[in-house]
Protein backbone atom coordinates (compact mmCIF):
# COMPACT_ATOMS: atom_id res chain seq x y z
CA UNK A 1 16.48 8.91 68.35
CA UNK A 2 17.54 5.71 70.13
CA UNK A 3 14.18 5.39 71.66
CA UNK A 4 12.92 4.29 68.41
CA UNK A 5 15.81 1.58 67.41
CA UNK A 6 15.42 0.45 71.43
CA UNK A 7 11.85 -0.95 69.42
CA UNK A 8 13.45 -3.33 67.69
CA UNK A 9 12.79 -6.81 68.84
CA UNK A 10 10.29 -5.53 71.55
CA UNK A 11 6.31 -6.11 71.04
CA UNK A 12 4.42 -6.60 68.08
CA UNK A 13 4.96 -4.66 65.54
CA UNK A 14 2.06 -5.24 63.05
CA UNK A 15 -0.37 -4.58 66.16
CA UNK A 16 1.77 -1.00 66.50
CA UNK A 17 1.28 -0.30 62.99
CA UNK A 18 -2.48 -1.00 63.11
CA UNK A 19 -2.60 1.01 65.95
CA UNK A 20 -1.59 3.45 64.48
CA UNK A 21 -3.68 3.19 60.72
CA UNK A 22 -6.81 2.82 63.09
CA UNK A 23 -6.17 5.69 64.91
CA UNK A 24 -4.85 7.80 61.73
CA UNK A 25 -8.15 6.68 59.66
CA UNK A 26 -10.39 7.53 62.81
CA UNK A 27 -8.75 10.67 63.45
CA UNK A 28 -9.11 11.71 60.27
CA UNK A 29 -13.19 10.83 59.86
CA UNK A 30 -13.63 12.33 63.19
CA UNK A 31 -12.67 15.96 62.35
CA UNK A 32 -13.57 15.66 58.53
CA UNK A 33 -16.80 18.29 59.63
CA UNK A 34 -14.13 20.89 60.04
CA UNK A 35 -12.40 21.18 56.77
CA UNK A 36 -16.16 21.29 55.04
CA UNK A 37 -17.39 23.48 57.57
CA UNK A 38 -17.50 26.15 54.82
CA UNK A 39 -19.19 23.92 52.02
CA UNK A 40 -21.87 22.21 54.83
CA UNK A 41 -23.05 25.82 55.49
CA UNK A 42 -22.99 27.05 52.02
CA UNK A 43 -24.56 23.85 50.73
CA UNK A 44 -27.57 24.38 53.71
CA UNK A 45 -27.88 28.22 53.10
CA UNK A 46 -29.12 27.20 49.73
CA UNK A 47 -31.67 25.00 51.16
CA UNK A 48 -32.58 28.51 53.41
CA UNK A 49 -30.62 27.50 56.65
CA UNK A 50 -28.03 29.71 56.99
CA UNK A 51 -25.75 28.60 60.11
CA UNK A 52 -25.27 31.54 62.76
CA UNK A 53 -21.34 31.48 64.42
CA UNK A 54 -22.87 29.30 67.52
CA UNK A 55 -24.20 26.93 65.61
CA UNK A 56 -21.08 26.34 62.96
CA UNK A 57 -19.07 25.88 65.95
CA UNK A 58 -21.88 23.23 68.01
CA UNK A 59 -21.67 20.92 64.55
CA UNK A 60 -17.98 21.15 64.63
CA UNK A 61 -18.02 20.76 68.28
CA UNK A 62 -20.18 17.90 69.02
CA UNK A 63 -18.04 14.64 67.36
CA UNK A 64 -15.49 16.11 69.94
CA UNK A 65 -17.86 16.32 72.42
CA UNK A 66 -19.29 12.54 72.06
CA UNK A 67 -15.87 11.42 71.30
CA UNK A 68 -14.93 12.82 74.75
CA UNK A 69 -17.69 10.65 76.15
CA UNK A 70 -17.34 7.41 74.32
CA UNK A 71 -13.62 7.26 75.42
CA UNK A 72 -14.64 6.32 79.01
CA UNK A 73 -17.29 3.98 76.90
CA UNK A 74 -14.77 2.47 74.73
CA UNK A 75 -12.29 2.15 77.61
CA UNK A 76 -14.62 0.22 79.67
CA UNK A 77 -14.68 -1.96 76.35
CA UNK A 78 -11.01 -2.54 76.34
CA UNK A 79 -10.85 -3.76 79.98
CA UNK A 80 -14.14 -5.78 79.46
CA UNK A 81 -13.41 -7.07 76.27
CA UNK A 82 -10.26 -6.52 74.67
CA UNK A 83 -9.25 -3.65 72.52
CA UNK A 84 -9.45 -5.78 69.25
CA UNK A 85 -13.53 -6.10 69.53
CA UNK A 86 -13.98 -2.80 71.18
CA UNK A 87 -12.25 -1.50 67.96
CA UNK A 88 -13.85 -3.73 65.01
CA UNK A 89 -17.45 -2.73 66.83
CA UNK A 90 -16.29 1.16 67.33
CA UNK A 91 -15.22 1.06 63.23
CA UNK A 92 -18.54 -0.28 61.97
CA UNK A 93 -20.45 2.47 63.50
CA UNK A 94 -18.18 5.30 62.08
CA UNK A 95 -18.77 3.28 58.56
CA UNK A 96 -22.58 3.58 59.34
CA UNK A 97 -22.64 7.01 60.10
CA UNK A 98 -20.10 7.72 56.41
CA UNK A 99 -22.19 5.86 54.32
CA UNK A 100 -25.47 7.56 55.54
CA UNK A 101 -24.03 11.19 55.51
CA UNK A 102 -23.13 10.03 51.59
CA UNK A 103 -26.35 8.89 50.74
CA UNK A 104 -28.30 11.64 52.12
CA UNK A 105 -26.29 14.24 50.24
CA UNK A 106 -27.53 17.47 49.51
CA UNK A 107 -31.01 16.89 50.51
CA UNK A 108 -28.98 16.16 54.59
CA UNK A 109 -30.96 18.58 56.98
CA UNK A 110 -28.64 20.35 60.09
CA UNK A 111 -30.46 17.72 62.44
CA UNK A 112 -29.35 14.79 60.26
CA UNK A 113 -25.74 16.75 60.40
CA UNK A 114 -25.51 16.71 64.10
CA UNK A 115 -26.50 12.75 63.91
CA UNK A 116 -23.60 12.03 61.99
CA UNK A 117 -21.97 14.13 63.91
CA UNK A 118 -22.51 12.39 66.78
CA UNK A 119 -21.78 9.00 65.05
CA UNK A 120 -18.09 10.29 64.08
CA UNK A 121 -17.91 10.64 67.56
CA UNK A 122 -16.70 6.92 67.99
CA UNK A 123 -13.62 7.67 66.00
CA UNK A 124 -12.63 10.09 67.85
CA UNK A 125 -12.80 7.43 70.78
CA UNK A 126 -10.81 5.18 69.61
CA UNK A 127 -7.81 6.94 71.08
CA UNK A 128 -9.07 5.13 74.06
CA UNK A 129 -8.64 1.46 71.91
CA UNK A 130 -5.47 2.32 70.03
CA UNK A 131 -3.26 3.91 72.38
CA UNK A 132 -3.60 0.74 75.07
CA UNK A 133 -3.78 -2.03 72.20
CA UNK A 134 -0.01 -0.63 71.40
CA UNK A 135 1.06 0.25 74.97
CA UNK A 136 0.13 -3.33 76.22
CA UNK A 137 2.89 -5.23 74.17
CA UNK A 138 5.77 -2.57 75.40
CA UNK A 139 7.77 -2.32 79.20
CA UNK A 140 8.15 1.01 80.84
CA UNK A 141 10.43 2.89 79.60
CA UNK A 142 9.24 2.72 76.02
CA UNK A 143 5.83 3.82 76.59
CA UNK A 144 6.75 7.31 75.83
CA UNK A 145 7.78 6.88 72.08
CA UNK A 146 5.40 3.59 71.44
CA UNK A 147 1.95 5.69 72.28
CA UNK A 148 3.61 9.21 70.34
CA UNK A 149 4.15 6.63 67.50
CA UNK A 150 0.30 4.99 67.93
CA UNK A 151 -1.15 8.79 68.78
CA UNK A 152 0.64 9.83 65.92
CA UNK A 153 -2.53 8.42 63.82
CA UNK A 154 -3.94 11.86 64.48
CA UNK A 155 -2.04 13.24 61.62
CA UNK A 156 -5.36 11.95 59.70
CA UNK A 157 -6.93 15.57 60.37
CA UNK A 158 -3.68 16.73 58.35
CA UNK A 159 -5.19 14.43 55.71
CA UNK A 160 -8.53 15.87 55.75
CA UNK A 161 -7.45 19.25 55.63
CA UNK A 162 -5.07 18.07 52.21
CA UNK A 163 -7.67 16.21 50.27
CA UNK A 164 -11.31 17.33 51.75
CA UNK A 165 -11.95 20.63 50.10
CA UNK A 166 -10.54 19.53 46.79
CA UNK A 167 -12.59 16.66 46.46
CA UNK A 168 -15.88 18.71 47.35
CA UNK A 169 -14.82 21.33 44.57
CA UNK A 170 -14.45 18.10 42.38
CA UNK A 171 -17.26 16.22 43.08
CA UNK A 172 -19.24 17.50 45.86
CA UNK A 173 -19.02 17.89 49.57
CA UNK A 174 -21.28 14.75 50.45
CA UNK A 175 -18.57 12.35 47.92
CA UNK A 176 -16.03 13.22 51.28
CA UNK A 177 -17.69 11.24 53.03
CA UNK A 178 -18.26 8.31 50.35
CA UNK A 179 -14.71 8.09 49.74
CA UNK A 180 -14.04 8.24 53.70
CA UNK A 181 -16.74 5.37 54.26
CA UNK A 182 -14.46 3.49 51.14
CA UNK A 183 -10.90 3.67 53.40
CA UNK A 184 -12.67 3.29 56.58
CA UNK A 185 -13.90 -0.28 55.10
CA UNK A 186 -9.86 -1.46 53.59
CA UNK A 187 -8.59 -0.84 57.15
CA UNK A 188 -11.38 -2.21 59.13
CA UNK A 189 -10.32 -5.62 57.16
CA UNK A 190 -6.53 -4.88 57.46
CA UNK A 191 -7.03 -4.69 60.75
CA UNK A 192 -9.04 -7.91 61.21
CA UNK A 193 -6.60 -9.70 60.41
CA UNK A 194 -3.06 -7.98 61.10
CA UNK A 195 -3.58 -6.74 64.76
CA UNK A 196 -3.76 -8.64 67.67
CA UNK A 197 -4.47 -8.64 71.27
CA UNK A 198 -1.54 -8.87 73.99
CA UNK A 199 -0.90 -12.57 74.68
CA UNK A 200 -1.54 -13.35 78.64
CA UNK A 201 2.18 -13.77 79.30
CA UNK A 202 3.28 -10.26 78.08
CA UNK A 203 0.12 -8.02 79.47
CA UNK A 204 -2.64 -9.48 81.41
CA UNK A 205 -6.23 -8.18 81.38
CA UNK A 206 -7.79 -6.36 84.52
CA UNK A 207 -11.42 -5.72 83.78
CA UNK A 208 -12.81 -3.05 85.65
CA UNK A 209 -16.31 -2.52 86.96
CA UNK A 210 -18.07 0.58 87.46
CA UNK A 211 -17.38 1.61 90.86
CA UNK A 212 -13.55 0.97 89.87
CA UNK A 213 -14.22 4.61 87.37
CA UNK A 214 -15.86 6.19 90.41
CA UNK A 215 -12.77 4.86 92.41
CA UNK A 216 -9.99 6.15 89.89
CA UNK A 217 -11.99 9.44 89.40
CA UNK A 218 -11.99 10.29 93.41
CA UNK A 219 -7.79 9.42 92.98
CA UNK A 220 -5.92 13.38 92.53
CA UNK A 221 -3.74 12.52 89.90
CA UNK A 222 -6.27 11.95 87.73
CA UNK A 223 -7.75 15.22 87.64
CA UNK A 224 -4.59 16.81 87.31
CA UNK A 225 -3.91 14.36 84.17
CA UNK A 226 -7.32 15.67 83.06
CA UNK A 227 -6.45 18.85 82.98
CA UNK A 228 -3.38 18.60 81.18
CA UNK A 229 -4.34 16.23 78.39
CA UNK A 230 -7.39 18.73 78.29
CA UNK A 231 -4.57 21.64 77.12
CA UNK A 232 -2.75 19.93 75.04
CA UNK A 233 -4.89 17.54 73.23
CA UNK A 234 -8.23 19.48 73.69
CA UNK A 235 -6.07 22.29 71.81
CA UNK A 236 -4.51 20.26 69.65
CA UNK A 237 -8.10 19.22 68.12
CA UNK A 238 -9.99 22.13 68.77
CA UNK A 239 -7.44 24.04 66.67
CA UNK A 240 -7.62 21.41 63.94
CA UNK A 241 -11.41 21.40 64.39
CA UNK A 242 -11.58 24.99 63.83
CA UNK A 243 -8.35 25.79 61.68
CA UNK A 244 -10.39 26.16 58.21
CA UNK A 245 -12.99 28.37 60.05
CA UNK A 246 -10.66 31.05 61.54
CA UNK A 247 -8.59 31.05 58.51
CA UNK A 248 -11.72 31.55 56.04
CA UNK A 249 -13.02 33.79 58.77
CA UNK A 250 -9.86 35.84 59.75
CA UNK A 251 -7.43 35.78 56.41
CA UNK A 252 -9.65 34.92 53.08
CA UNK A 253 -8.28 38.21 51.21
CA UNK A 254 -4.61 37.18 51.68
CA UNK A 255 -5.94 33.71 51.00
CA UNK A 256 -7.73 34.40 47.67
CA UNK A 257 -4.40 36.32 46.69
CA UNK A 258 -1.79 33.38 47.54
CA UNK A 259 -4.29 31.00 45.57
CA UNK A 260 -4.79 33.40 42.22
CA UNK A 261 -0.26 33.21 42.41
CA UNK A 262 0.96 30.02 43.14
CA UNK A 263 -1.79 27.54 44.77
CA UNK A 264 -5.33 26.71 43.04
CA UNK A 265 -6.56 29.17 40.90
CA UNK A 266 -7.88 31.41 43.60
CA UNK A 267 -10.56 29.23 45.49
CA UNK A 268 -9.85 30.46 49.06
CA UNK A 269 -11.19 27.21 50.67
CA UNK A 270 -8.57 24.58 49.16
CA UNK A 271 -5.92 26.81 49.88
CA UNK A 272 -7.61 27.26 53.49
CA UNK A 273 -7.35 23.25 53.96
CA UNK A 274 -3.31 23.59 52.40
CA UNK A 275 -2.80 25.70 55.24
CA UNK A 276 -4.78 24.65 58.16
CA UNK A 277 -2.67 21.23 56.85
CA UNK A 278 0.37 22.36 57.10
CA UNK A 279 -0.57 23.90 60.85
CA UNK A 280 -1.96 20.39 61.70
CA UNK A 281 0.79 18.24 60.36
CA UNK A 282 3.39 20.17 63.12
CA UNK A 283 0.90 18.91 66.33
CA UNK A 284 0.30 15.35 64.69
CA UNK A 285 3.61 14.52 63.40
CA UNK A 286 5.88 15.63 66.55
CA UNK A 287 3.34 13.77 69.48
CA UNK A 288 6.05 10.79 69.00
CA UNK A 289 8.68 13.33 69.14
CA UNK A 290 7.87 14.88 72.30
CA UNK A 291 7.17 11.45 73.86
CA UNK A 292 10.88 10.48 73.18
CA UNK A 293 11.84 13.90 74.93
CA UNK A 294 9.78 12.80 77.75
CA UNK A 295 11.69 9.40 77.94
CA UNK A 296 14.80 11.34 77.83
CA UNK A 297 14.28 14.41 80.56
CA UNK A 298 11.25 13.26 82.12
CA UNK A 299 8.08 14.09 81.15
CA UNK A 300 7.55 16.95 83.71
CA UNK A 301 10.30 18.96 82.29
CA UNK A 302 8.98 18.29 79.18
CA UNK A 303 5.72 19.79 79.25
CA UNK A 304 6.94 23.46 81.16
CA UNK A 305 8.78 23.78 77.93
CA UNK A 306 5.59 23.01 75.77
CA UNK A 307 3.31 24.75 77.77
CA UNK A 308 5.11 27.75 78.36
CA UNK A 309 5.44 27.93 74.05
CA UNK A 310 2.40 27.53 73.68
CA UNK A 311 1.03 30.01 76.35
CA UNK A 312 3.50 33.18 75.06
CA UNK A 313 2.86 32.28 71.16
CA UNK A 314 -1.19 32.29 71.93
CA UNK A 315 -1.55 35.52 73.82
CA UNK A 316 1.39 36.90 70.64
CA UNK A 317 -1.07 35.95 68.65
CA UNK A 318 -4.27 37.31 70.85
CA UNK A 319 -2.98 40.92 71.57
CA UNK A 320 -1.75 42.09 68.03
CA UNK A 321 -3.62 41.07 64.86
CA UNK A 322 -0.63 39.37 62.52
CA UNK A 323 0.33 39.46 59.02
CA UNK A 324 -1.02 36.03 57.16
CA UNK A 325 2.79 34.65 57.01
CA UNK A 326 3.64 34.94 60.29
CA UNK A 327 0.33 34.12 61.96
CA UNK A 328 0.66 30.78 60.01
CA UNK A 329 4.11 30.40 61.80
CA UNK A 330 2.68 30.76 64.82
CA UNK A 331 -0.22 28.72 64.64
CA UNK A 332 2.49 26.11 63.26
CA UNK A 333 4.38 26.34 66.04
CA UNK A 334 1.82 26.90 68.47
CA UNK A 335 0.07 22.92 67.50
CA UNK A 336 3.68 21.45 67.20
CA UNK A 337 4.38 22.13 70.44
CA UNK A 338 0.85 21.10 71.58
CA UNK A 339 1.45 17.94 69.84
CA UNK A 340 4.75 17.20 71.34
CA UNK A 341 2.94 17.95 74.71
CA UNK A 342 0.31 15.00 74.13
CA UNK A 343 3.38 12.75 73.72
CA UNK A 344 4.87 14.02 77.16
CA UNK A 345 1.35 13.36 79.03
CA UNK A 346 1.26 9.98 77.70
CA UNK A 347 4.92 9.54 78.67
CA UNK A 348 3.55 9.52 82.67
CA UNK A 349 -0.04 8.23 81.98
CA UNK A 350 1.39 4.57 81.99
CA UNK A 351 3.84 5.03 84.50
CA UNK A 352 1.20 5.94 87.12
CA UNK A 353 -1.31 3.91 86.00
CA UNK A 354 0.33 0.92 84.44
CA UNK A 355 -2.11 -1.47 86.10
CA UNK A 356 -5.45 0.69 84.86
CA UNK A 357 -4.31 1.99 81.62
CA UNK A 358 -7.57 0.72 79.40
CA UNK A 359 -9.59 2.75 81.92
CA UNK A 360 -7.23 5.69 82.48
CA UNK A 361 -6.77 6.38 79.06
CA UNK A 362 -10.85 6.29 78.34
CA UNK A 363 -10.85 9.03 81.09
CA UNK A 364 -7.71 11.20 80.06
CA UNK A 365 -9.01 11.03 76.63
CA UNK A 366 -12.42 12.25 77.28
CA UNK A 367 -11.11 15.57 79.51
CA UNK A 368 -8.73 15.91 76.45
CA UNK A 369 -11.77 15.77 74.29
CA UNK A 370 -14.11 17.89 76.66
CA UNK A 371 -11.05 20.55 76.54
CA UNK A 372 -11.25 20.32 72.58
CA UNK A 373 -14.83 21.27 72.67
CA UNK A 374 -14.73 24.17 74.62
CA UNK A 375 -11.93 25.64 73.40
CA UNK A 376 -13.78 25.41 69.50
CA UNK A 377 -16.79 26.79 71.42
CA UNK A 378 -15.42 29.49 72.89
CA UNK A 379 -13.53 30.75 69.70
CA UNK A 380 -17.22 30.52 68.14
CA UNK A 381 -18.22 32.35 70.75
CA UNK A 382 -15.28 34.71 70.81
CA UNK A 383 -16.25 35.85 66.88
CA UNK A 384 -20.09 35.86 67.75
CA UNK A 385 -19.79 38.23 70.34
CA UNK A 386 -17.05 40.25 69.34
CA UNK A 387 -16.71 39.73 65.54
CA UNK A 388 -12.80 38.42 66.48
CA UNK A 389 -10.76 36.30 68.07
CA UNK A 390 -9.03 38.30 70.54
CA UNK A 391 -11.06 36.75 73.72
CA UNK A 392 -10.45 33.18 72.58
CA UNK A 393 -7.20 33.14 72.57
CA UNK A 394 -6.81 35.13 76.34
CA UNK A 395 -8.58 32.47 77.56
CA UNK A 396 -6.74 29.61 76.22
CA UNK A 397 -4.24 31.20 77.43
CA UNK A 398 -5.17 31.65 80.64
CA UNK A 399 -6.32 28.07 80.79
CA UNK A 400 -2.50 26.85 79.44
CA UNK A 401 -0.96 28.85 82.43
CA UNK A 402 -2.89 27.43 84.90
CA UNK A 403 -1.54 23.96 83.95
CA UNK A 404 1.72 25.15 83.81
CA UNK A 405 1.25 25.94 88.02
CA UNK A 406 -0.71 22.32 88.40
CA UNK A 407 2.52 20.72 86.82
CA UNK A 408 4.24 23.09 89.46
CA UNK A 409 2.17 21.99 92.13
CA UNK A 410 2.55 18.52 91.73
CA UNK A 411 5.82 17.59 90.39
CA UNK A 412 7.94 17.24 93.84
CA UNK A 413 5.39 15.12 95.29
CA UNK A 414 5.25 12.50 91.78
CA UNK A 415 9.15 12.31 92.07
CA UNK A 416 9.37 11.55 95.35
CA UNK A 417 6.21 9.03 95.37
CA UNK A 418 4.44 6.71 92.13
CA UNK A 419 7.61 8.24 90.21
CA UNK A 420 10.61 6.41 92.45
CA UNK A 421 9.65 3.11 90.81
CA UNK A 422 7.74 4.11 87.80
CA UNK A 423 10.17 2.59 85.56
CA UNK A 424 11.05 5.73 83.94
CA UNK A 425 12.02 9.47 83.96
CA UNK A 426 9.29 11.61 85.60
């Protein structure tokens, strides 16, 4: 698309890139619980704890959760201090928190678990470093395809989901983390030395206080942004969070069948991670797309069409139970449209909140996190209670729809107000 060659000679480009590669490794070491989610609780049922359906889904759920949280955290840090040190700091705790899952090993107890978990919860923040760190070097109208192309890092879960399982049936669950602790340390020292802060004369810094969150939270607009980024990011990651589980849980025959044919000798949990990757790649590889779109027919526009995909193919997929081939093509579709809808949010993000983007961005990306958690929550809640899915899905749903009438609500009044001299199409 032009949006892309309209880069060319704008910004920084190696600060992009690393914006990206921080993002993509931190994406990817933030979800890695999910594509072992099947190993972890084999591995402890040995040791006598065998995981109940609520508590699978609280270890998956809580690096979303405290990513959610540390956003705001991390955001404050990119106002305060710049988004370079606010990353550097955010990457040597995830390296902590890698290297002591490793070490531990087999003999890790579920309470250690949810520590780690916890720690890999300041990966999952640094959407709240990367996404500004890129945006600040860029004018208006290319914010749409410049943060797709930095939030496009989240196509690390698609890595995960590749690679994870196969290296636990190689070597062991706990090596996943060793070699994720080894990558996490070659781009923390890329990145020392190839990214770079704005320079005064292309962004300058507005450091925010406390009451300045408190301020921004009482503002409308940004509980509407909430509650979209909550949709289509908080779905984008809860699926991803929860892919190998509902396929393991939902589809292992058909699995176990594909992978005695064509795939890997039969062991249902690779080819669970081939699939849940191949789901996961559509949402992380098309958030730049669907930014462009935004920068094209406005980002309003943009998201009815994503929502209202999303909303028809989940309740499809909710009220009749789906041969294994087509359910795959609709989960497919289902995160590349969510994906494309994170790229539309962040389209208008900037444009109505150019001058408090660090903070904005912490705030948006914690809702989109919170919305991430619940939704993996209440599809471990859905199969406690009911042995299925069915419930989960009606009330994602239901949640998807409701956007769709806030984006209703709300779109004459951003047109004819902030969106007049936003610098781009609303």
């Amino acid at each position: 698309m032009a949006a892309f060659k309209d880069l060319k000679g704008q910004g920084h480009f190696p600060t992009l890139f690393m914006a990206f590669l921080y993002f993509d490794m931190s994406f990817m070491v933030w979800t890695m619980l999910g594509p072992l989610s099947t190993e972890i609780s084999e591995a402890l049922a040995k040791g006598g704890h065998i995981l109940t359906d609520a508590q699978i889904a609280s270890l998956l759920s809580l690096p979303i959760l405290s990513g959610a949280l540390l956003r705001i955290v991390l955001g404050f840090g990119v106002d305060k201090f710049g988004p370079k040190l606010t990353a550097l700091v955010a990457q040597a705790i995830v390296i902590s928190a890698l290297l002591f899952a490793y070490f531990q090993g087999s003999a890790i107890t579920y309470g250690q678990l949810l520590a780690v978990a916890f720690g890999l919860g300041f990966a999952g923040a640094s959407f709240a470093v990367a996404l500004p760190q890129a945006g600040q070097w860029y004018p208006p109208k290319l914010q749409g395809v410049v943060m797709g192309i930095a939030g496009a890092g989240n196509i690390g879960v698609v890595i995960d989901f590749l690679f994870a399982p196969k290296i636990a049936e190689l070597w062991g669950w706990e090596s996943v983390f060793g070699v994720g602790a080894v990558m996490a340390i070659v781009v923390f020292v890329i990145y020392l030395f190839a990214a770079k802060d704005a320079p005064a004369d292309v962004y300058t810094p507005n450091p925010k206080k406390l009451k300045d969150y408190f301020k921004l939270l009482k503002d409308k607009d940004t509980w509407w942004f909430n509650l979209f980024y909550a949709v289509s990011f908080g779905g984008f990651v809860g699926f991803a969070g929860y892919m190998k589980e509902y396929l393991m849980k939902t589809y292992s025959i058909d699995m176990g069948a594909i992978g005695l044919d064509i795939l890997d000798e039969g062991n249902v949990k690779v080819v669970a991670g081939y699939f849940g990757a191949l789901c996961i790649f559509a949402g992380a590889v098309l958030r730049p797309v669907g930014g462009a779109i935004a920068d094209k027919l406005g980002g309003v526009k943009s998201l009815y069409f994503f929502y209202g995909a999303v909303a028809v193919l989940a309740l499809v997929n909710a009220a009749v139970h789906l041969p294994f081939g087509i359910a795959i093509v609709v989960l497919f579709l289902i995160m590349a449209n969510l994906g494309m809808a994170n790229g539309a949010v962040f389209q208008l993000v900037p444009q109505r909140f150019g001058k408090d983007i660090g903070i904005m961005t912490g705030i948006i990306g914690a809702a989109g996190g919170l919305g991430g958690t619940a939704l993996i929550n209440t599809l471990g809640w859905s199969k406690g209670a009911f042995d299925g899915y069915t419930a989960g899905f009606v009330i994602f749903a239901t949640v998807v729809l409701v956007a769709i009438s806030g984006i209703s609500l709300v779109k004459t009044r951003w047109r004819t107000t902030w969106g007049v001299h936003a610098g781009g199409r609303i």
